[in-house]
PDB file of N, CA and C in Angstrom:
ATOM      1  N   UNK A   1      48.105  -4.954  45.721  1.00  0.00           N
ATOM      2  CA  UNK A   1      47.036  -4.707  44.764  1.00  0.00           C
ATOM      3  C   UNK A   1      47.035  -5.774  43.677  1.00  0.00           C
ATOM      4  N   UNK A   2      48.292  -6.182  42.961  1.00  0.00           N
ATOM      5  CA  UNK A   2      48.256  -7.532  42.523  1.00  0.00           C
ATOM      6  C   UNK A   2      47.088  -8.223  42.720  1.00  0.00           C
ATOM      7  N   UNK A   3      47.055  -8.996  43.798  1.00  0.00           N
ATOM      8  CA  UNK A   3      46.224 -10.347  44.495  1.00  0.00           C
ATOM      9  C   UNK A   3      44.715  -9.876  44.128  1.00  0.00           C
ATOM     10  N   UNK A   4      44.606  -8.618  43.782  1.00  0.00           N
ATOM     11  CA  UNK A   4      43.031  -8.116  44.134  1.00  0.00           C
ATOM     12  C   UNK A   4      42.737  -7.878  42.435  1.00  0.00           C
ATOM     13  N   UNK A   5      43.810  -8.717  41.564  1.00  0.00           N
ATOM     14  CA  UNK A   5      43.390  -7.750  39.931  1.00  0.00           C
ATOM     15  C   UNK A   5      42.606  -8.634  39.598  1.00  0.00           C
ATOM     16  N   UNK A   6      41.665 -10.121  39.803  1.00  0.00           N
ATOM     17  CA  UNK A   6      41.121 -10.821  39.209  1.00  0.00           C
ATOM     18  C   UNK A   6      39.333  -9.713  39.138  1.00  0.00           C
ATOM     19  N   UNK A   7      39.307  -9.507  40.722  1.00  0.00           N
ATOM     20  CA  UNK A   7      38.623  -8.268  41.429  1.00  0.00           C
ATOM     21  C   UNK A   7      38.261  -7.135  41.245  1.00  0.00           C
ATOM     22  N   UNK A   8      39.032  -6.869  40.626  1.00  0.00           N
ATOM     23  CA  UNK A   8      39.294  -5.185  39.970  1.00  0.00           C
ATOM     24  C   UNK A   8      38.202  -5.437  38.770  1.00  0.00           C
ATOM     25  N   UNK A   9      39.393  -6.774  37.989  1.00  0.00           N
ATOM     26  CA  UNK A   9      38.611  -7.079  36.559  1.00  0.00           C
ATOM     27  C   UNK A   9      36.955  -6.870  36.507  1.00  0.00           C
ATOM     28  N   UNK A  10      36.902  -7.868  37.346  1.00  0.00           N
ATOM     29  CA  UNK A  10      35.192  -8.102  37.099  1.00  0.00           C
ATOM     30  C   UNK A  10      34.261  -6.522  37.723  1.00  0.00           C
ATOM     31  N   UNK A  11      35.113  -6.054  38.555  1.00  0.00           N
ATOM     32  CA  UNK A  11      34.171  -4.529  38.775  1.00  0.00           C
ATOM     33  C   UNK A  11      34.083  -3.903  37.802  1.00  0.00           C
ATOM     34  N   UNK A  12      35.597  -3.712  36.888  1.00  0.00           N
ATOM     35  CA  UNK A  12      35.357  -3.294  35.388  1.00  0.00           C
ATOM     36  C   UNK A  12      34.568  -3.178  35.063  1.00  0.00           C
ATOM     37  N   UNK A  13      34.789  -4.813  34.631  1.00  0.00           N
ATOM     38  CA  UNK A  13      33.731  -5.128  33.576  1.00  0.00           C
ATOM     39  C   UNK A  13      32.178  -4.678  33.898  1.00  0.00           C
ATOM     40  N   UNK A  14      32.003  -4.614  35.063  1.00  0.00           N
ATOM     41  CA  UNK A  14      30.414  -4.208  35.724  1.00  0.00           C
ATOM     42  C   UNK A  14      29.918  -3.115  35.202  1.00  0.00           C
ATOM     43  N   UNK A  15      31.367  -2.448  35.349  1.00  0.00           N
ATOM     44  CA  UNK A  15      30.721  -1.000  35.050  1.00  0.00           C
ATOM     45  C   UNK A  15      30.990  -0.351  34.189  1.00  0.00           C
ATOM     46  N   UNK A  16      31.705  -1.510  32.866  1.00  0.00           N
ATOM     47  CA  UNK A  16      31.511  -0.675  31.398  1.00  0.00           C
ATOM     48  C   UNK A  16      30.122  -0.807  30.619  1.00  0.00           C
ATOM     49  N   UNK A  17      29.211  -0.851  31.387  1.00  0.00           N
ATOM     50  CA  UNK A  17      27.686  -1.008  31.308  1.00  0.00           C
ATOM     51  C   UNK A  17      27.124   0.184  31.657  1.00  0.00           C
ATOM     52  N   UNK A  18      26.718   1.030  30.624  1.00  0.00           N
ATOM     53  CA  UNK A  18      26.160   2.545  31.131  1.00  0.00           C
ATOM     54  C   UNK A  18      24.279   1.960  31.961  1.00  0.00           C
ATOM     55  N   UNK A  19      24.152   0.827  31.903  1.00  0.00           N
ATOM     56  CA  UNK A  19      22.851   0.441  32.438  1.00  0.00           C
ATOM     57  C   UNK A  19      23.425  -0.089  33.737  1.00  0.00           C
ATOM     58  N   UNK A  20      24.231  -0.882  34.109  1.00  0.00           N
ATOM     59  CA  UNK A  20      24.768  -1.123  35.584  1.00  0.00           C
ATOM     60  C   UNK A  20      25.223   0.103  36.363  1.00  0.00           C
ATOM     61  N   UNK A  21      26.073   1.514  35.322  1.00  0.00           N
ATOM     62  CA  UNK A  21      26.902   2.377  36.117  1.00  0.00           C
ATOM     63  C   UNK A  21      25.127   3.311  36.343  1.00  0.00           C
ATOM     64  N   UNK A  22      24.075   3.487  35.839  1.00  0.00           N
ATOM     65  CA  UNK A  22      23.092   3.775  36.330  1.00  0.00           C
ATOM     66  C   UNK A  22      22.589   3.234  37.580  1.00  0.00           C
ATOM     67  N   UNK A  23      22.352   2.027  37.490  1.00  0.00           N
ATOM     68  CA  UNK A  23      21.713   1.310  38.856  1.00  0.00           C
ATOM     69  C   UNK A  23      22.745   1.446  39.879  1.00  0.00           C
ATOM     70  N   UNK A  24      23.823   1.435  39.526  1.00  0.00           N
ATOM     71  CA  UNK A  24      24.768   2.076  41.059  1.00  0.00           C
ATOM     72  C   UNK A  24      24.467   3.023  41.103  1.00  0.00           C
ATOM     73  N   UNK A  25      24.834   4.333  40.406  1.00  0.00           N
ATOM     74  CA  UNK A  25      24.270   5.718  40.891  1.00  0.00           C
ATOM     75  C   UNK A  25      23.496   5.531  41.604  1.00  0.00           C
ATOM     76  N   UNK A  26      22.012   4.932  41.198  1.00  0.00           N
ATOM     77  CA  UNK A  26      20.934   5.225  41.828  1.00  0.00           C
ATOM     78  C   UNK A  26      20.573   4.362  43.444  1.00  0.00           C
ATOM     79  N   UNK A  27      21.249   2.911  43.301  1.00  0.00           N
ATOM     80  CA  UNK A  27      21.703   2.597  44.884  1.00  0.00           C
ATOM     81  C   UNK A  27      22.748   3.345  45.490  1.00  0.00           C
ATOM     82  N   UNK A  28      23.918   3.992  45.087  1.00  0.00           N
ATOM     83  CA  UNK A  28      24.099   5.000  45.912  1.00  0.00           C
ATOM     84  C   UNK A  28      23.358   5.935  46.723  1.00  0.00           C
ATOM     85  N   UNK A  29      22.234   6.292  46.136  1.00  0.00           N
ATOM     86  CA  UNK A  29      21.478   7.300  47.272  1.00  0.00           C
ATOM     87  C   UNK A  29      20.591   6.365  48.139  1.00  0.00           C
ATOM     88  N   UNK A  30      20.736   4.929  48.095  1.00  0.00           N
ATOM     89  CA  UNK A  30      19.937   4.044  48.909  1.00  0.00           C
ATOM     90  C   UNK A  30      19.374   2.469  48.512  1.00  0.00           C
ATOM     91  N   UNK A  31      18.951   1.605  49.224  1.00  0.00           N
ATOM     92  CA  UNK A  31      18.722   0.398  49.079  1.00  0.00           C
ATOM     93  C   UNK A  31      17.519   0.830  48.118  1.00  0.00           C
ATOM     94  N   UNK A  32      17.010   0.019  47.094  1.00  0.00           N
ATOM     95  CA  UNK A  32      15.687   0.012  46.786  1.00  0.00           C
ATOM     96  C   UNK A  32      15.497  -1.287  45.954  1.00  0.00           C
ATOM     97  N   UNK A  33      14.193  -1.726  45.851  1.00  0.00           N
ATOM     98  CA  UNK A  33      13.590  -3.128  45.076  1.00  0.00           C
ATOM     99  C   UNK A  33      14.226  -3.051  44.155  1.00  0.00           C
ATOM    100  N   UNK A  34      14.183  -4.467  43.137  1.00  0.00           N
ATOM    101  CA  UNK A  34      14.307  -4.633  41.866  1.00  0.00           C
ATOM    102  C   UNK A  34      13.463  -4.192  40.830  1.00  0.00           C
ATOM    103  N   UNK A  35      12.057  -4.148  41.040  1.00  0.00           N
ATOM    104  CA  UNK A  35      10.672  -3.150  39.897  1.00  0.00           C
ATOM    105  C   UNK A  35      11.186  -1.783  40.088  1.00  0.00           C
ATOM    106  N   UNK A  36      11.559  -1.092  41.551  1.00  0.00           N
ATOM    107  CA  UNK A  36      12.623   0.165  41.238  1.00  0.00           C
ATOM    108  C   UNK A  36      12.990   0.290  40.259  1.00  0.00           C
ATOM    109  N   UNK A  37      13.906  -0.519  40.752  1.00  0.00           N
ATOM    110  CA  UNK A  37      15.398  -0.187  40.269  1.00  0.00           C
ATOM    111  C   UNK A  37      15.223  -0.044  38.503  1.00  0.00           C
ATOM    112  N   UNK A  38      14.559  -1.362  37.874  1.00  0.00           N
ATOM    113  CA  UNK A  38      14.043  -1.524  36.408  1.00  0.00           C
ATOM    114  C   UNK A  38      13.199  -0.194  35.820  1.00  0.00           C
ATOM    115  N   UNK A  39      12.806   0.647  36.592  1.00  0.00           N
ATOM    116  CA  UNK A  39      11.881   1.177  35.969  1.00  0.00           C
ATOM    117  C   UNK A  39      12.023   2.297  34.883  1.00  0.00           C
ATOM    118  N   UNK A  40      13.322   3.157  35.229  1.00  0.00           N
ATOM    119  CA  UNK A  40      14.074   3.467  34.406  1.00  0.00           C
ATOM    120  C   UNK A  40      14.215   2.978  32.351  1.00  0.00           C
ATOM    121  N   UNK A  41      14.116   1.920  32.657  1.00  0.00           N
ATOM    122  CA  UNK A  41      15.277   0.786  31.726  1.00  0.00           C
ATOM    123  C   UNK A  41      13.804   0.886  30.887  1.00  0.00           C
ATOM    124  N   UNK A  42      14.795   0.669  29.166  1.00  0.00           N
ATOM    125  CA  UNK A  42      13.381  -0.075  28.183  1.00  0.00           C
ATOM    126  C   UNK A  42      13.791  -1.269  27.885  1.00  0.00           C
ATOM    127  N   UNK A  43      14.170  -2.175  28.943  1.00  0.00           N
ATOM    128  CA  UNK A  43      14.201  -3.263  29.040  1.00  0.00           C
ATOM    129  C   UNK A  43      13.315  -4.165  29.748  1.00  0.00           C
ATOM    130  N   UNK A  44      12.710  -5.788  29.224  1.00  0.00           N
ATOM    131  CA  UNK A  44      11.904  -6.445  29.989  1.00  0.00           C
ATOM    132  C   UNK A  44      12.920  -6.620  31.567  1.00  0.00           C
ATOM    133  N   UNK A  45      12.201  -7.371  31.959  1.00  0.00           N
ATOM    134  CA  UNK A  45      12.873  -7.767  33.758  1.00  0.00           C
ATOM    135  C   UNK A  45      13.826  -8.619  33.515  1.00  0.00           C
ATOM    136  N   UNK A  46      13.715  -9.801  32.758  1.00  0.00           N
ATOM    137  CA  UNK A  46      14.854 -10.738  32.601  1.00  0.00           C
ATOM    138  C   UNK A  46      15.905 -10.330  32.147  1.00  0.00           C
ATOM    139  N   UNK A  47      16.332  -9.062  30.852  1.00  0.00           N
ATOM    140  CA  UNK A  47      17.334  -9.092  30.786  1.00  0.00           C
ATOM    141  C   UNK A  47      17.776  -7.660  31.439  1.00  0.00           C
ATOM    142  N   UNK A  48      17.267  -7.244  32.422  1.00  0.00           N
ATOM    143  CA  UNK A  48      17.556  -6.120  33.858  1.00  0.00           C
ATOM    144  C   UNK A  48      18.400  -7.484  34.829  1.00  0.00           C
ATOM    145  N   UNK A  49      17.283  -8.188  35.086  1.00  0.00           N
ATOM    146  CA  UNK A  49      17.777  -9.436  36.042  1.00  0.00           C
ATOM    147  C   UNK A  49      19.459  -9.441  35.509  1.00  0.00           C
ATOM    148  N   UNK A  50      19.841  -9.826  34.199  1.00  0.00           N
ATOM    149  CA  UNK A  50      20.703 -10.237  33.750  1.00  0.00           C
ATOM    150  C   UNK A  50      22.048  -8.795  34.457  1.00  0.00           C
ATOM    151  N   UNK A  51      21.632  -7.883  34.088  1.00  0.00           N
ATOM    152  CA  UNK A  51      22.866  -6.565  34.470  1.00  0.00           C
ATOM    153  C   UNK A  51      23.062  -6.689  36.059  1.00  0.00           C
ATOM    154  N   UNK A  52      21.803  -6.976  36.873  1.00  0.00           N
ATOM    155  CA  UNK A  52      21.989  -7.162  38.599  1.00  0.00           C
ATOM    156  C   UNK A  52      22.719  -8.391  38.962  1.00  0.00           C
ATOM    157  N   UNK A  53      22.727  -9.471  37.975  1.00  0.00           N
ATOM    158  CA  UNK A  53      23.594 -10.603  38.435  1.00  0.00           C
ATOM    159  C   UNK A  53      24.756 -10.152  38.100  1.00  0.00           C
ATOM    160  N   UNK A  54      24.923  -9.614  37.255  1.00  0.00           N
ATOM    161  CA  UNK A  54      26.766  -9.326  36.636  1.00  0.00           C
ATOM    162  C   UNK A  54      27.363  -8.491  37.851  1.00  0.00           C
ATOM    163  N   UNK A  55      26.288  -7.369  37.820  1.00  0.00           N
ATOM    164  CA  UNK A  55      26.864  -6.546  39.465  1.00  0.00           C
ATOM    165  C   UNK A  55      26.546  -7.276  40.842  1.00  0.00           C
ATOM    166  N   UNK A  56      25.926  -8.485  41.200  1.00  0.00           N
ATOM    167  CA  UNK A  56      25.769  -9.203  42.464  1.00  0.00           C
ATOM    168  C   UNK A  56      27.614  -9.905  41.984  1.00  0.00           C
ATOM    169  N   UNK A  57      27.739 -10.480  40.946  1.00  0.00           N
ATOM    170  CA  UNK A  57      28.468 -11.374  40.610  1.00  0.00           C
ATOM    171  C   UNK A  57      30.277 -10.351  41.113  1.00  0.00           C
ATOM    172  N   UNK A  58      29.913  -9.095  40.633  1.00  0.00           N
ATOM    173  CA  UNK A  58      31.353  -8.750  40.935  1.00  0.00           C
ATOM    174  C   UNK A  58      31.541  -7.997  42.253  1.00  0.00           C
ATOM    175  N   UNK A  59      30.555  -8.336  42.914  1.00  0.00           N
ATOM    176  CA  UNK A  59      30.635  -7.964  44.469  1.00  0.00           C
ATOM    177  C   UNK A  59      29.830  -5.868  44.516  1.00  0.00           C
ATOM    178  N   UNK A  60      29.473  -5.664  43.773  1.00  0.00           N
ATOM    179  CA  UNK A  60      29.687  -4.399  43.792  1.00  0.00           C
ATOM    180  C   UNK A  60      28.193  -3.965  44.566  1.00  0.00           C
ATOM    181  N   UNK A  61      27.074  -5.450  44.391  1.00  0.00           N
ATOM    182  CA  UNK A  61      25.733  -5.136  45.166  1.00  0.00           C
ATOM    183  C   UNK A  61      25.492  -6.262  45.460  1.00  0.00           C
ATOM    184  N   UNK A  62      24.633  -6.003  46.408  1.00  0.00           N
ATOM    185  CA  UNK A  62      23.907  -7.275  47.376  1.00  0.00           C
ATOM    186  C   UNK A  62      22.440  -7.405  47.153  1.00  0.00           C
ATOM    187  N   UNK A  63      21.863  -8.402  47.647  1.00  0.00           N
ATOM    188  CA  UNK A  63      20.428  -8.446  47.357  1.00  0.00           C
ATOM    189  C   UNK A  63      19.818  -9.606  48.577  1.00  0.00           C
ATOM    190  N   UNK A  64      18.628  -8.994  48.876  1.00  0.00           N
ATOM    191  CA  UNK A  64      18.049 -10.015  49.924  1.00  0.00           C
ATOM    192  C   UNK A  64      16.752  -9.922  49.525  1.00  0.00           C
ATOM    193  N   UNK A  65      16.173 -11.306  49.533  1.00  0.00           N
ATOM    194  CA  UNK A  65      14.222 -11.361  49.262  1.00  0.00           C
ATOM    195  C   UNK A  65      14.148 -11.379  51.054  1.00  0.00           C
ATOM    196  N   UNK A  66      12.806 -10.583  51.027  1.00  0.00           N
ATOM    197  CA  UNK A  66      11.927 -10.320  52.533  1.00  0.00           C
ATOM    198  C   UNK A  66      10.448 -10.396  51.380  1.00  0.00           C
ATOM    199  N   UNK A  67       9.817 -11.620  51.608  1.00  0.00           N
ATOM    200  CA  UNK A  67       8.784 -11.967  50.602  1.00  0.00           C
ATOM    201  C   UNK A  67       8.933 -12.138  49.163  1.00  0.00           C
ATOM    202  N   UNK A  68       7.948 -11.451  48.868  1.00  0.00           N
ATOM    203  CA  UNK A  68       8.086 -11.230  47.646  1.00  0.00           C
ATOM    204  C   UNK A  68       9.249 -10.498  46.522  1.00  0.00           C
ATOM    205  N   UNK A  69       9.582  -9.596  47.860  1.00  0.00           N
ATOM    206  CA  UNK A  69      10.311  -8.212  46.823  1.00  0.00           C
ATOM    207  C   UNK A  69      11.739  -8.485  47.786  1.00  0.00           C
ATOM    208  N   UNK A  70      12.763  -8.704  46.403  1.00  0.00           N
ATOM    209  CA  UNK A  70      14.345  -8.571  46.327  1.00  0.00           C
ATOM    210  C   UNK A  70      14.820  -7.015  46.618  1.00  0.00           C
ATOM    211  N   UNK A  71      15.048  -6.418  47.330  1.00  0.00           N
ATOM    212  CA  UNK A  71      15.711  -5.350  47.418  1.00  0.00           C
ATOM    213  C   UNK A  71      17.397  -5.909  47.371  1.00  0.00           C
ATOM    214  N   UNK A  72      18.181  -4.434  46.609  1.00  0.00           N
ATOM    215  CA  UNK A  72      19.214  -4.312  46.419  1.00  0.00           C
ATOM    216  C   UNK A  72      20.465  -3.597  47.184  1.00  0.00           C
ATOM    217  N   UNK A  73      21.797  -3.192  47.118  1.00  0.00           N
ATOM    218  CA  UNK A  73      22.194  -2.149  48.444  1.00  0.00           C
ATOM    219  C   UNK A  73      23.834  -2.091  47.835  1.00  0.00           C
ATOM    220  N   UNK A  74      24.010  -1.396  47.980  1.00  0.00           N
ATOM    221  CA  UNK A  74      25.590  -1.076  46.966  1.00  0.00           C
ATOM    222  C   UNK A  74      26.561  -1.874  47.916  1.00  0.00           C
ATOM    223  N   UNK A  75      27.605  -2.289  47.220  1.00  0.00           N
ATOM    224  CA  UNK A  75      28.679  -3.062  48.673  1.00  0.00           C
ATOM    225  C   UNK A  75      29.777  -1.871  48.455  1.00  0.00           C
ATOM    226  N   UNK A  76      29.556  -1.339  49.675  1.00  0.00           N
ATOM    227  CA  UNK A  76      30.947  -0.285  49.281  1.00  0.00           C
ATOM    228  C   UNK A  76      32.308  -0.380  49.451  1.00  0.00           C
ATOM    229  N   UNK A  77      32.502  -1.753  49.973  1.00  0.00           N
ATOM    230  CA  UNK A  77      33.847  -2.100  49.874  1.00  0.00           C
ATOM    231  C   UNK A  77      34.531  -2.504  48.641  1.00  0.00           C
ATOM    232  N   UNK A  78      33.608  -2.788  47.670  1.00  0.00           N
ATOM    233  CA  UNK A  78      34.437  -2.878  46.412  1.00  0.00           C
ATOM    234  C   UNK A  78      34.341  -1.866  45.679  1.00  0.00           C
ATOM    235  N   UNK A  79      33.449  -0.738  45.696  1.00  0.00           N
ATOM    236  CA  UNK A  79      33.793   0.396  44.906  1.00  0.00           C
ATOM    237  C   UNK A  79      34.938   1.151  45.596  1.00  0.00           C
ATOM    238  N   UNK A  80      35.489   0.994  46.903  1.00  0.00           N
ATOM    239  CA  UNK A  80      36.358   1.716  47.331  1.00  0.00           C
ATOM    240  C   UNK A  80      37.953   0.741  47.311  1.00  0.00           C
ATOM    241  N   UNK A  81      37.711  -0.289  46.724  1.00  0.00           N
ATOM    242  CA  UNK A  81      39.022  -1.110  46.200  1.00  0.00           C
ATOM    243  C   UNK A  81      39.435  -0.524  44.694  1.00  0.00           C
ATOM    244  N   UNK A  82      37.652  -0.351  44.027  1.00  0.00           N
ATOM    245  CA  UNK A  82      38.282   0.203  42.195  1.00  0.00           C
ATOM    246  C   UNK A  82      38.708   1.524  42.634  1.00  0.00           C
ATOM    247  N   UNK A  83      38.221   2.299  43.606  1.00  0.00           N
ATOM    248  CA  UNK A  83      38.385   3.869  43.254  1.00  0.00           C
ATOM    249  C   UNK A  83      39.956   4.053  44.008  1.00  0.00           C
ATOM    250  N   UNK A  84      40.099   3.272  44.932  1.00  0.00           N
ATOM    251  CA  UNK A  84      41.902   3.106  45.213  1.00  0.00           C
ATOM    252  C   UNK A  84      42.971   2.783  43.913  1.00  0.00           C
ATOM    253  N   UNK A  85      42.381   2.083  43.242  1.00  0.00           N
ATOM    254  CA  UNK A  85      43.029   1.519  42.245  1.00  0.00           C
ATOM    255  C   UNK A  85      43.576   2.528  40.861  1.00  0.00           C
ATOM    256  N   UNK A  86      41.958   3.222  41.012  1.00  0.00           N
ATOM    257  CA  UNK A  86      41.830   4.761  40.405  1.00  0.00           C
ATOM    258  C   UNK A  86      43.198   5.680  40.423  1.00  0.00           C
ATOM    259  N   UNK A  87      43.085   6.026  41.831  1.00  0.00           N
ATOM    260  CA  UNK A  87      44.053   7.124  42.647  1.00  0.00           C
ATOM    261  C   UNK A  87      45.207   6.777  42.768  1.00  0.00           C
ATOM    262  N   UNK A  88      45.811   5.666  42.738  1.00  0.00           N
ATOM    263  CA  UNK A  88      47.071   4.930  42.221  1.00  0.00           C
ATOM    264  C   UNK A  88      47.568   5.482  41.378  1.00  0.00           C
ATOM    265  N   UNK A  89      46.484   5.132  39.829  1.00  0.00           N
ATOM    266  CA  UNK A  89      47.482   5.302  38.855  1.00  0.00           C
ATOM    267  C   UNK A  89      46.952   6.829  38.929  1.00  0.00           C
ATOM    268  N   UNK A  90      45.743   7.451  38.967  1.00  0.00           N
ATOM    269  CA  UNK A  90      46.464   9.166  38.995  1.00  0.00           C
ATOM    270  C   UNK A  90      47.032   9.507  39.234  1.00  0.00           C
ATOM    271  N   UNK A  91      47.867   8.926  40.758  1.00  0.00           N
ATOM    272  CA  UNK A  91      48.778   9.582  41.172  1.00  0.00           C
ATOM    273  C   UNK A  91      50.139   9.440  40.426  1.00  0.00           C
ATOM    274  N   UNK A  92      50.480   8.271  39.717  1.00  0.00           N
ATOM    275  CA  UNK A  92      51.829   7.828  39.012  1.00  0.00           C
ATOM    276  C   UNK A  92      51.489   8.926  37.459  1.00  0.00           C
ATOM    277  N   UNK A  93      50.228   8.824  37.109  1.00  0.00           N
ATOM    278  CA  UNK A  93      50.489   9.871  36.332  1.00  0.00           C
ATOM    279  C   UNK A  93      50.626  11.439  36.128  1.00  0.00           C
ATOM    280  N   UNK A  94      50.109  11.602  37.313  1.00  0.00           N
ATOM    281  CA  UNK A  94      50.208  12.929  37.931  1.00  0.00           C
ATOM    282  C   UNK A  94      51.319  12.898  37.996  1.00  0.00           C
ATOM    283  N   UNK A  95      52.372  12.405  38.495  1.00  0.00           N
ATOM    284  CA  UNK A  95      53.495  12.706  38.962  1.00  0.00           C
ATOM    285  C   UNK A  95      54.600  12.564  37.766  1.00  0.00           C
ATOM    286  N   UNK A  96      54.087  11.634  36.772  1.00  0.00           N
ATOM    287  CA  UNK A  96      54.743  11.713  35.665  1.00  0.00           C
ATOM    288  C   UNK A  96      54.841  13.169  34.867  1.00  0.00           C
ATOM    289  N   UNK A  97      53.362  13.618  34.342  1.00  0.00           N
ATOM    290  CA  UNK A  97      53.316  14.974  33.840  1.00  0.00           C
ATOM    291  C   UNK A  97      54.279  16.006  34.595  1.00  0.00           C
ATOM    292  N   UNK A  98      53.772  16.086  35.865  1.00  0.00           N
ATOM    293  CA  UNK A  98      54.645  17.082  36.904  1.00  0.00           C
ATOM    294  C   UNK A  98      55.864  17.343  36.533  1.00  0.00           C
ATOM    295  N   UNK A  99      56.404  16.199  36.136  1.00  0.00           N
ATOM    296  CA  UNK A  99      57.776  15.920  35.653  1.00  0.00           C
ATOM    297  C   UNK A  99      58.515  16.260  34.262  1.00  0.00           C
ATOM    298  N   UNK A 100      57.342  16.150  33.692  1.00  0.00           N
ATOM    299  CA  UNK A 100      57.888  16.523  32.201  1.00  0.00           C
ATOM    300  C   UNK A 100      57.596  17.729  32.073  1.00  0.00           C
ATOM    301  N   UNK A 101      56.345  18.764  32.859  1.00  0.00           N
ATOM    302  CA  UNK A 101      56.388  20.226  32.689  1.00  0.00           C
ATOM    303  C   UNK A 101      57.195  20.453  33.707  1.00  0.00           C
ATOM    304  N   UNK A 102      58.008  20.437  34.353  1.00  0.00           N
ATOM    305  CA  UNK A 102      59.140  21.024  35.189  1.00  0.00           C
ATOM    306  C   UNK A 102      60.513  20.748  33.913  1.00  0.00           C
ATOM    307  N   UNK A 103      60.251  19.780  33.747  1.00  0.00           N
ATOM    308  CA  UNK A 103      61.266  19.154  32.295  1.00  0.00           C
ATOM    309  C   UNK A 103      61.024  20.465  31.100  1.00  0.00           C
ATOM    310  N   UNK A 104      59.975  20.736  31.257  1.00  0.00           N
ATOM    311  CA  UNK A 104      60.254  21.612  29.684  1.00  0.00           C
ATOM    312  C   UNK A 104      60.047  22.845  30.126  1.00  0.00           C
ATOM    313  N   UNK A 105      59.742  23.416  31.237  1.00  0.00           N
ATOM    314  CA  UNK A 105      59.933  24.638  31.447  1.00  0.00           C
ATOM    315  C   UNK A 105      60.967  24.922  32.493  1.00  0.00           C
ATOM    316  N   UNK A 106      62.274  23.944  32.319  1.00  0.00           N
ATOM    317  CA  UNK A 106      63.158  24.036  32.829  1.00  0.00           C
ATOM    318  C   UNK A 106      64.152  24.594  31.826  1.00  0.00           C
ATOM    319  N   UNK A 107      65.379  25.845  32.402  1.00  0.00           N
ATOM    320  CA  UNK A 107      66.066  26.321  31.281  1.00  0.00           C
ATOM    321  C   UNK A 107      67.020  25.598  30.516  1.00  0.00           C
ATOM    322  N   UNK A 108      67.454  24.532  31.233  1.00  0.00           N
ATOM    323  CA  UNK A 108      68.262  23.562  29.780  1.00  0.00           C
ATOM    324  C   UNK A 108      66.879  23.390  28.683  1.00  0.00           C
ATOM    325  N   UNK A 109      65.989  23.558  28.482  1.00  0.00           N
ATOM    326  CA  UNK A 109      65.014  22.341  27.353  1.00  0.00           C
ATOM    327  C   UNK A 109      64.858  23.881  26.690  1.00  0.00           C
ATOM    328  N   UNK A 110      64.555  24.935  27.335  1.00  0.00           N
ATOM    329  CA  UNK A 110      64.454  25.989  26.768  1.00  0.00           C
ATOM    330  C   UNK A 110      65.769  26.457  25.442  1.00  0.00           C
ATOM    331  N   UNK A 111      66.744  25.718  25.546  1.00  0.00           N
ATOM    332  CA  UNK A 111      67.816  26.052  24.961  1.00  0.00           C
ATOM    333  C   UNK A 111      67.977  25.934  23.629  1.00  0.00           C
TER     334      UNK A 111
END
């Protein structure tokens, strides 16, 4: 997991954007255009454009023009690298707590 933290980073960063972690939600339920995708937003197109490059940029979506219209499409191999990354440390902290309430409702701590 090391080798993959430059990776991790930039998904982060993608998605400490409550306007990017929207447009994933909403390509989660499917591919759709870029005037879609914007329509939501009280933002002009250029700086929408700007949040879809940051998420093209950290792998997290794809985009193809067929004419005129750019449609978008979630890459789910990198949300399932952050959400591993996730379950990692839940699990080290899970297992930490576990430890300290067995620790204190153990009868030496009771003493």
């Amino acid at each position: 997991m090391v080798n993959q933290q430059p990776q991790l980073d930039s998904v982060f960063h993608a998605l400490a954007d409550p306007t990017r972690r929207a447009v994933i939600g909403r390509l989660l339920q499917g591919a759709a255009p870029v005037t879609t995708l914007s329509q939501p937003f009280a933002m002009g197109l250029p700086a929408f454009l700007k949040h879809l490059a940051v998420l093209e940029a950290a792998g997290l979506i794809r985009s193809e023009k067929q004419g005129r219209v750019r449609t978008c499409r979630v890459d789910a191999a990198r949300l399932a690298a952050a959400e591993a990354w996730l379950a990692e440390q839940r699990a080290l902290w899970q297992g930490r707590t576990d430890r300290l309430a067995a620790f204190v409702e153990s009868p030496a701590a009771q003493e």
